[in-house]
PDB file of N, CA and C in Angstrom:
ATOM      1  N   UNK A   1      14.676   6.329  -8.429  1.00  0.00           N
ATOM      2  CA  UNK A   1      14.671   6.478  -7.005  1.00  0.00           C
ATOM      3  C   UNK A   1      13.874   5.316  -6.397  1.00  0.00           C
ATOM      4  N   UNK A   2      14.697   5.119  -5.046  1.00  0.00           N
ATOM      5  CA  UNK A   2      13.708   3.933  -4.437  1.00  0.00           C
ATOM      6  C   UNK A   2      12.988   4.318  -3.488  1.00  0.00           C
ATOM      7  N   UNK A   3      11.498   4.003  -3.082  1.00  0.00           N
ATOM      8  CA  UNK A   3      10.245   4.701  -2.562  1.00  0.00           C
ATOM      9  C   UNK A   3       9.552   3.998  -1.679  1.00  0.00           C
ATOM     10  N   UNK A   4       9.915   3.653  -0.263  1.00  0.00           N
ATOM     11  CA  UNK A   4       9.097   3.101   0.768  1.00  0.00           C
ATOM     12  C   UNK A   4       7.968   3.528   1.102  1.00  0.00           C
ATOM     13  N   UNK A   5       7.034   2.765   0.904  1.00  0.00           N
ATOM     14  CA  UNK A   5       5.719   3.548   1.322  1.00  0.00           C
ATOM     15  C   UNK A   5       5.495   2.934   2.947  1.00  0.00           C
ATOM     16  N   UNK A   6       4.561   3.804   3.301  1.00  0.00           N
ATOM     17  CA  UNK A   6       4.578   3.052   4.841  1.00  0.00           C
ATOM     18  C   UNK A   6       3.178   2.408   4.875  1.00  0.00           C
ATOM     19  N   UNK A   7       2.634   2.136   5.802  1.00  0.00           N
ATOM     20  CA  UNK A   7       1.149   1.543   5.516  1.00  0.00           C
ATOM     21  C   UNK A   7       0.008   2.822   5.333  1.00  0.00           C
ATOM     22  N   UNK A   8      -0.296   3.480   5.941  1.00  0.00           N
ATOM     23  CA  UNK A   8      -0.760   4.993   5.489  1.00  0.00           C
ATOM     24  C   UNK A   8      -0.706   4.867   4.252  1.00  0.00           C
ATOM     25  N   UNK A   9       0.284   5.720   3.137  1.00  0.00           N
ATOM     26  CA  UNK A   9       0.551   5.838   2.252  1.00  0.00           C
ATOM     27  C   UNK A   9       0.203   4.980   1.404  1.00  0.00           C
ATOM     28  N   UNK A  10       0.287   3.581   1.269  1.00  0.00           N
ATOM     29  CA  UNK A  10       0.143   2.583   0.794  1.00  0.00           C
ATOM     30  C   UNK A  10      -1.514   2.288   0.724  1.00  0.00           C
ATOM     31  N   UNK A  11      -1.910   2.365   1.966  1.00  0.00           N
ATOM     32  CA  UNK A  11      -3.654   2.111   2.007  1.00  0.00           C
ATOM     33  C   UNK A  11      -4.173   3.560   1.181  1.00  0.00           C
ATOM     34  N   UNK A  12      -3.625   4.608   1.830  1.00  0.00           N
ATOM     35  CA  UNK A  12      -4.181   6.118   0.914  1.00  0.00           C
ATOM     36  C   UNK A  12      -3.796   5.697  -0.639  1.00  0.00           C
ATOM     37  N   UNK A  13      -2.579   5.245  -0.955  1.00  0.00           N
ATOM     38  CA  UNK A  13      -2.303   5.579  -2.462  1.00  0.00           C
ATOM     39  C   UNK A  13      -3.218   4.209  -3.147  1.00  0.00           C
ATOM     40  N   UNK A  14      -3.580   3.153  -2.579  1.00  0.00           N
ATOM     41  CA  UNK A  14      -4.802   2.046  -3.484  1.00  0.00           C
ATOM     42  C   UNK A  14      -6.007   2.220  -3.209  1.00  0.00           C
ATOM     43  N   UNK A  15      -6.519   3.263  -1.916  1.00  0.00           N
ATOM     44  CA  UNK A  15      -7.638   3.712  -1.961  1.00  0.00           C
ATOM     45  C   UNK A  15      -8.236   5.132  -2.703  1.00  0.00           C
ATOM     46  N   UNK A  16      -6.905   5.464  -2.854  1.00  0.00           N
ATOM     47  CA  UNK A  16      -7.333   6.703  -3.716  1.00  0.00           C
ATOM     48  C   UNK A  16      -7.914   7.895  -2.590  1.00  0.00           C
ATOM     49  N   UNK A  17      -7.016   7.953  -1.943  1.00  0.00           N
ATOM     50  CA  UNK A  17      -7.365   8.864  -0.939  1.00  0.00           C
ATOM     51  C   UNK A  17      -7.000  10.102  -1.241  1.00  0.00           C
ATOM     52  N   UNK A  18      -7.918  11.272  -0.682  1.00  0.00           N
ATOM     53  CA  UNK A  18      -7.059  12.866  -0.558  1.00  0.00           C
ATOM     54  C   UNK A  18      -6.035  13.002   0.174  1.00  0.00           C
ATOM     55  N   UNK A  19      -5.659  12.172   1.323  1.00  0.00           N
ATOM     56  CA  UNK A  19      -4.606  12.080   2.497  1.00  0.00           C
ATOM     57  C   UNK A  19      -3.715  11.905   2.102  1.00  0.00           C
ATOM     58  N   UNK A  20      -3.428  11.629   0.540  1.00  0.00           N
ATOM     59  CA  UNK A  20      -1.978  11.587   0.221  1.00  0.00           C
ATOM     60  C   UNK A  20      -1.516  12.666  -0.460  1.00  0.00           C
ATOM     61  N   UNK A  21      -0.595  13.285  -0.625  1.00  0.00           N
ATOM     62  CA  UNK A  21      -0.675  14.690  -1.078  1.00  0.00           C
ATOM     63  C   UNK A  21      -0.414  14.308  -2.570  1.00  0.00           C
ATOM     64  N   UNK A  22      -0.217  15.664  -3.002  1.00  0.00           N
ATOM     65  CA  UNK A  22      -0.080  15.559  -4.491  1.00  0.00           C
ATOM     66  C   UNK A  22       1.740  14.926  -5.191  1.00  0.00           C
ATOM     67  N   UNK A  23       2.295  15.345  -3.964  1.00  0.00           N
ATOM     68  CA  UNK A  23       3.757  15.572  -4.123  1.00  0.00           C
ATOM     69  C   UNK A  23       4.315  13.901  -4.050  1.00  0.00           C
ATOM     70  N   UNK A  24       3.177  12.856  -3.082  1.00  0.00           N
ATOM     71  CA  UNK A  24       3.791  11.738  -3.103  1.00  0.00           C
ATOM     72  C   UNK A  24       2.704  10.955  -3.863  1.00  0.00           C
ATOM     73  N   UNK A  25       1.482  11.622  -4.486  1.00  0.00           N
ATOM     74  CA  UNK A  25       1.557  10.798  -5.737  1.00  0.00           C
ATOM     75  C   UNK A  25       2.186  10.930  -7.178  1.00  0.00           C
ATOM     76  N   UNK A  26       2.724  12.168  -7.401  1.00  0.00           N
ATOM     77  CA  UNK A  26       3.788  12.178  -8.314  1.00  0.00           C
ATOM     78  C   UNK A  26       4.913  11.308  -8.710  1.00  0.00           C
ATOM     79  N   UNK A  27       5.279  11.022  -7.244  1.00  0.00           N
ATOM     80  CA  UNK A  27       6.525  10.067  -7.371  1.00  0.00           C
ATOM     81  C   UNK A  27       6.223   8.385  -7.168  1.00  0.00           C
ATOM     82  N   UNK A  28       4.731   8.198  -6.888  1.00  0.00           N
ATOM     83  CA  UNK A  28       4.335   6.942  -7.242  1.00  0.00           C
ATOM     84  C   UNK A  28       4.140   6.564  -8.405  1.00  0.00           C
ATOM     85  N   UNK A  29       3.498   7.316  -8.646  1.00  0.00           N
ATOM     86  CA  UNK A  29       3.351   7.393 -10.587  1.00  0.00           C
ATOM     87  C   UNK A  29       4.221   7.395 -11.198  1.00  0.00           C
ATOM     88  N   UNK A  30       5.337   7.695 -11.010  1.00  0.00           N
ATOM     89  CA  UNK A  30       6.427   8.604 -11.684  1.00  0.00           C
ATOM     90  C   UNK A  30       7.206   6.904 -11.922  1.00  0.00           C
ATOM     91  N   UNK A  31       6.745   6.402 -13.479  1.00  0.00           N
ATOM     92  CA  UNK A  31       7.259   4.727 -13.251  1.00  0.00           C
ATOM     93  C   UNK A  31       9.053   4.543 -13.355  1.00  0.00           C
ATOM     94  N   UNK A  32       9.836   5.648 -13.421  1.00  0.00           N
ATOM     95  CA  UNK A  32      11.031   5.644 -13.462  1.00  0.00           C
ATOM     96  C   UNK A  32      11.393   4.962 -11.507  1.00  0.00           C
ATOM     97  N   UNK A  33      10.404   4.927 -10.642  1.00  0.00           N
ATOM     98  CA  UNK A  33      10.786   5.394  -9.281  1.00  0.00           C
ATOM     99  C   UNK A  33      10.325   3.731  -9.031  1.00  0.00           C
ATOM    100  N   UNK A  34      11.288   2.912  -8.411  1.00  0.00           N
ATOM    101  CA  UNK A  34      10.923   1.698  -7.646  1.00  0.00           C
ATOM    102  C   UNK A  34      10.094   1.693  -6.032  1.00  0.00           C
ATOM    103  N   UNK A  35       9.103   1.013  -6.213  1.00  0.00           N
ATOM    104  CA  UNK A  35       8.067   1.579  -5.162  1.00  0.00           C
ATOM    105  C   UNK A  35       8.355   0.316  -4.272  1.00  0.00           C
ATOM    106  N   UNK A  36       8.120   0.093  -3.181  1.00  0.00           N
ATOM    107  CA  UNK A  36       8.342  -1.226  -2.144  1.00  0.00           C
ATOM    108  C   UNK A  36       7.447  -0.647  -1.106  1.00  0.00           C
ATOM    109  N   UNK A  37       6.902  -1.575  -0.362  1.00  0.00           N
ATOM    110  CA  UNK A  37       6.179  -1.632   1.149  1.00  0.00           C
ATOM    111  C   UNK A  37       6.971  -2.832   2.026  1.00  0.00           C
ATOM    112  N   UNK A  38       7.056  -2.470   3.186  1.00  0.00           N
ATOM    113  CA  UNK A  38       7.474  -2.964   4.348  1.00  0.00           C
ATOM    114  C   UNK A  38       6.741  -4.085   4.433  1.00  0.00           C
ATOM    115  N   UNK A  39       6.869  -5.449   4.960  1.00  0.00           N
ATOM    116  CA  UNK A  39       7.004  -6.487   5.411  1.00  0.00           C
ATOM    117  C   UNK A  39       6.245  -5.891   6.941  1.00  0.00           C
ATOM    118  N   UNK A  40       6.054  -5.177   7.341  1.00  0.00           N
ATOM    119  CA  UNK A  40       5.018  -4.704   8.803  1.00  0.00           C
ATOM    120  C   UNK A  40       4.002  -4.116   8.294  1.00  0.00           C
ATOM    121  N   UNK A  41       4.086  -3.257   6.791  1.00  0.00           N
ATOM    122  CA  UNK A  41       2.802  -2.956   6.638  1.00  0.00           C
ATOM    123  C   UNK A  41       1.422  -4.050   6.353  1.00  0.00           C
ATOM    124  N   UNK A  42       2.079  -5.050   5.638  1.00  0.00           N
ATOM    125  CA  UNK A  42       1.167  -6.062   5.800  1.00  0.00           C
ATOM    126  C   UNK A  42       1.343  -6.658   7.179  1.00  0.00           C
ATOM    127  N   UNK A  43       1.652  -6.471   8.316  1.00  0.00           N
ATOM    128  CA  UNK A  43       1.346  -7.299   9.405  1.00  0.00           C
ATOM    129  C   UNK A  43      -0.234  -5.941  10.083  1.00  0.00           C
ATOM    130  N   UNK A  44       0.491  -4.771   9.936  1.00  0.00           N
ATOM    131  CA  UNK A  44      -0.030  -3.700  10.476  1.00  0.00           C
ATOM    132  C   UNK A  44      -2.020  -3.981   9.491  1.00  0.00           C
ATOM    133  N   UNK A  45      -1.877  -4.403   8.486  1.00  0.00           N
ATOM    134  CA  UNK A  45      -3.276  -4.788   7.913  1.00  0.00           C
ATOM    135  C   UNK A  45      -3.952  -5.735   8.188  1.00  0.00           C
ATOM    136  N   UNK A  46      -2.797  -6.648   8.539  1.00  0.00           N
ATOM    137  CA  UNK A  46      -3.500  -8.015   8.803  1.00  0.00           C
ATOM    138  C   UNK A  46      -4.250  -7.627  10.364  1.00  0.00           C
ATOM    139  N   UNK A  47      -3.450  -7.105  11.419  1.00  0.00           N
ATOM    140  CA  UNK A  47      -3.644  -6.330  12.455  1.00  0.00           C
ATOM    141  C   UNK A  47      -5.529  -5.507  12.168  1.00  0.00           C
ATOM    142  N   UNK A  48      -5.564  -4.682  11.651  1.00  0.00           N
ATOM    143  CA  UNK A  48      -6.570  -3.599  11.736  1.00  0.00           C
ATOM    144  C   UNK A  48      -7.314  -4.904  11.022  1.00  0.00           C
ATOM    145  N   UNK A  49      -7.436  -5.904  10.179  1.00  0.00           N
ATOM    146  CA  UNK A  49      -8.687  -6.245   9.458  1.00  0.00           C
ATOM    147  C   UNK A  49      -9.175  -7.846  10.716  1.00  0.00           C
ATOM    148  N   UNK A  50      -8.191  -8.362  11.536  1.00  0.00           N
ATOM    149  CA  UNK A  50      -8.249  -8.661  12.751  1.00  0.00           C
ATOM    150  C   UNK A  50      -9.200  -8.307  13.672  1.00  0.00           C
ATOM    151  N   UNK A  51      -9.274  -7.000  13.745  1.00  0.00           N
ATOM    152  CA  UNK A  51      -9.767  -5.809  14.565  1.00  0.00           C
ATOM    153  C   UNK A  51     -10.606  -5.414  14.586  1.00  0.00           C
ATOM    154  N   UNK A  52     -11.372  -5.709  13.259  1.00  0.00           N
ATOM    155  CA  UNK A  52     -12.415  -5.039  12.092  1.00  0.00           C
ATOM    156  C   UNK A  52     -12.038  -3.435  12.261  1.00  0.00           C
ATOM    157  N   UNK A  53     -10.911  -2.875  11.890  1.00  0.00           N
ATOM    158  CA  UNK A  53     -11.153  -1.609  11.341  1.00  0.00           C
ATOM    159  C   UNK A  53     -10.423  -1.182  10.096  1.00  0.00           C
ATOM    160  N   UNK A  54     -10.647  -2.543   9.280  1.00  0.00           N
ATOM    161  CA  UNK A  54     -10.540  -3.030   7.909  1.00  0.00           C
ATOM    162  C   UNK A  54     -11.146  -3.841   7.280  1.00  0.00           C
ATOM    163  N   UNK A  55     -11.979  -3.828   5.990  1.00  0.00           N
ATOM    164  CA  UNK A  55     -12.793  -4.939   6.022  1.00  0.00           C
ATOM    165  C   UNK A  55     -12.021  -4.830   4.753  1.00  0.00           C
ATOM    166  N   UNK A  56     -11.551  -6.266   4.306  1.00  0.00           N
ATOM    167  CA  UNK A  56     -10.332  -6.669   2.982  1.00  0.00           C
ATOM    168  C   UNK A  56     -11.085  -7.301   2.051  1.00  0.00           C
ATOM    169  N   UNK A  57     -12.526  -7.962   2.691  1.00  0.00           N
ATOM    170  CA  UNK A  57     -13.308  -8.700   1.731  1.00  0.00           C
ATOM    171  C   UNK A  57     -12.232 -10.423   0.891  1.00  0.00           C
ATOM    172  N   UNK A  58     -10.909 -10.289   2.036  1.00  0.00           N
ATOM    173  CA  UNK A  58     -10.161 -11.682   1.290  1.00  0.00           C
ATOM    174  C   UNK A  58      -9.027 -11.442   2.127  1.00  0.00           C
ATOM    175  N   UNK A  59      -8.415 -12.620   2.175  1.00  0.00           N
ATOM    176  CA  UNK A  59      -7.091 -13.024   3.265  1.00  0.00           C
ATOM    177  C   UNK A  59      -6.227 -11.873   2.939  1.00  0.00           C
ATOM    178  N   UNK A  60      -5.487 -11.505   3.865  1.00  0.00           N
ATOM    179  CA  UNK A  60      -4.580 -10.575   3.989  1.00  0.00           C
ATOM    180  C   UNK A  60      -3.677 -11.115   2.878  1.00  0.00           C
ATOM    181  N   UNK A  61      -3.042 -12.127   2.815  1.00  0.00           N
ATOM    182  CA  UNK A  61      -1.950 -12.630   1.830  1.00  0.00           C
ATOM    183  C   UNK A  61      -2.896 -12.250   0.685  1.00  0.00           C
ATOM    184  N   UNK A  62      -3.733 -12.429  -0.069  1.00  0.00           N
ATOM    185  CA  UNK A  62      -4.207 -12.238  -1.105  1.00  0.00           C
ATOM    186  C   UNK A  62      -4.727 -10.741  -1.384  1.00  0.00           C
ATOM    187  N   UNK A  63      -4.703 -10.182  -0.504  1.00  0.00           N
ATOM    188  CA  UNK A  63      -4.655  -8.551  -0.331  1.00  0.00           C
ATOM    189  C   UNK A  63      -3.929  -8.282  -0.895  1.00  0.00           C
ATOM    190  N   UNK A  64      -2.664  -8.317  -0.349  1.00  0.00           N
ATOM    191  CA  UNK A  64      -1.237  -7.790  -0.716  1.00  0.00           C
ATOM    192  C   UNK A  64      -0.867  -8.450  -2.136  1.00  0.00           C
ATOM    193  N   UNK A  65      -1.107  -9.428  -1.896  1.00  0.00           N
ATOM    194  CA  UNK A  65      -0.608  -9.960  -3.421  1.00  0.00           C
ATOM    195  C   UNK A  65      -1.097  -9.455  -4.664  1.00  0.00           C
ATOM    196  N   UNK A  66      -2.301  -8.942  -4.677  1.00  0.00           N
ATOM    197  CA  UNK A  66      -2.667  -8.482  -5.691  1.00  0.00           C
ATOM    198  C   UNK A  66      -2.276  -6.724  -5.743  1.00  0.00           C
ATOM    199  N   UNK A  67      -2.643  -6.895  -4.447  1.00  0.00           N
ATOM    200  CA  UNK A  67      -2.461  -4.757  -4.903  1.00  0.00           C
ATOM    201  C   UNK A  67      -0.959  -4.703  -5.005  1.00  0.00           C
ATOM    202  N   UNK A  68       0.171  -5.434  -4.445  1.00  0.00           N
ATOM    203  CA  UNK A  68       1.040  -5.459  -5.243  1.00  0.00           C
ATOM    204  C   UNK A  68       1.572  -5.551  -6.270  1.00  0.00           C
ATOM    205  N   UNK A  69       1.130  -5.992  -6.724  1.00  0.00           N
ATOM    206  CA  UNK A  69       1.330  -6.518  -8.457  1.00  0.00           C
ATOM    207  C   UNK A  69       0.584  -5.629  -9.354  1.00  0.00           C
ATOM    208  N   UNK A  70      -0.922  -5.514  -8.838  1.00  0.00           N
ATOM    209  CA  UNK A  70      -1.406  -4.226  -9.356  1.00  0.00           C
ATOM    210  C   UNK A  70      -0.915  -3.319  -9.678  1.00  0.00           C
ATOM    211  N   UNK A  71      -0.270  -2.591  -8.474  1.00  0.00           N
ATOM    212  CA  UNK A  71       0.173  -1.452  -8.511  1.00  0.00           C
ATOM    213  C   UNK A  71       1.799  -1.005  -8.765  1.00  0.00           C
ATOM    214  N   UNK A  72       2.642  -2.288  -9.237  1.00  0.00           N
ATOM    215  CA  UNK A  72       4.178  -2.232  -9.462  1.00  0.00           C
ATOM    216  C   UNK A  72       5.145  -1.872  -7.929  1.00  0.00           C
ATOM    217  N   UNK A  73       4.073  -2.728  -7.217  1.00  0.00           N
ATOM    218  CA  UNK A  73       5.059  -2.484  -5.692  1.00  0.00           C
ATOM    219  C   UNK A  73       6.071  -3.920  -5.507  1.00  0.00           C
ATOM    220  N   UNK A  74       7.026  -3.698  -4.282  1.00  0.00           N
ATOM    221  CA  UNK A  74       7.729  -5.019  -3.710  1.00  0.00           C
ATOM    222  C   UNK A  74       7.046  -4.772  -2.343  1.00  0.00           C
ATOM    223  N   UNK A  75       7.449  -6.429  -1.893  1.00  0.00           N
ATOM    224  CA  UNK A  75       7.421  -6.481  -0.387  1.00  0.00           C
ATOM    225  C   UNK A  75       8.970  -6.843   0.026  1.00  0.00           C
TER     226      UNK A  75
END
């Protein structure tokens, strides 16, 4: 299955948040399931760490790039 995360989801599921339920970390995990994030969720980060109500500790591009790859996502 293919699995859009939205930015929510995406920030909850690499922060390890409770806000994500149990039901959609199953199917993140679940490595049969192709995971992808939107092309706005990184604008929507670059946005909030802009803002400071994100602190990334490193360029947005290098954000994404890694927790992507980290985590077996696309953009």
């Amino acid at each position: 299955m293919k699995l859009l995360l939205d930015t929510s989801a995406f920030l909850w599921f690499i922060g390890n948040s409770p806000k994500l339920s149990h039901s959609a970390q199953q199917l993140i995990y679940d490595f049969q399931n192709e995971l992808y994030v939107s092309i706005v969720s990184a604008w929507e980060i670059g946005i909030k760490s802009s803002i400071g109500k994100m602190n990334l500790h490193q360029p947005v591009k290098a954000f994404m790039t890694t927790q992507l790859a980290d985590n077996r996502m696309q953009l």
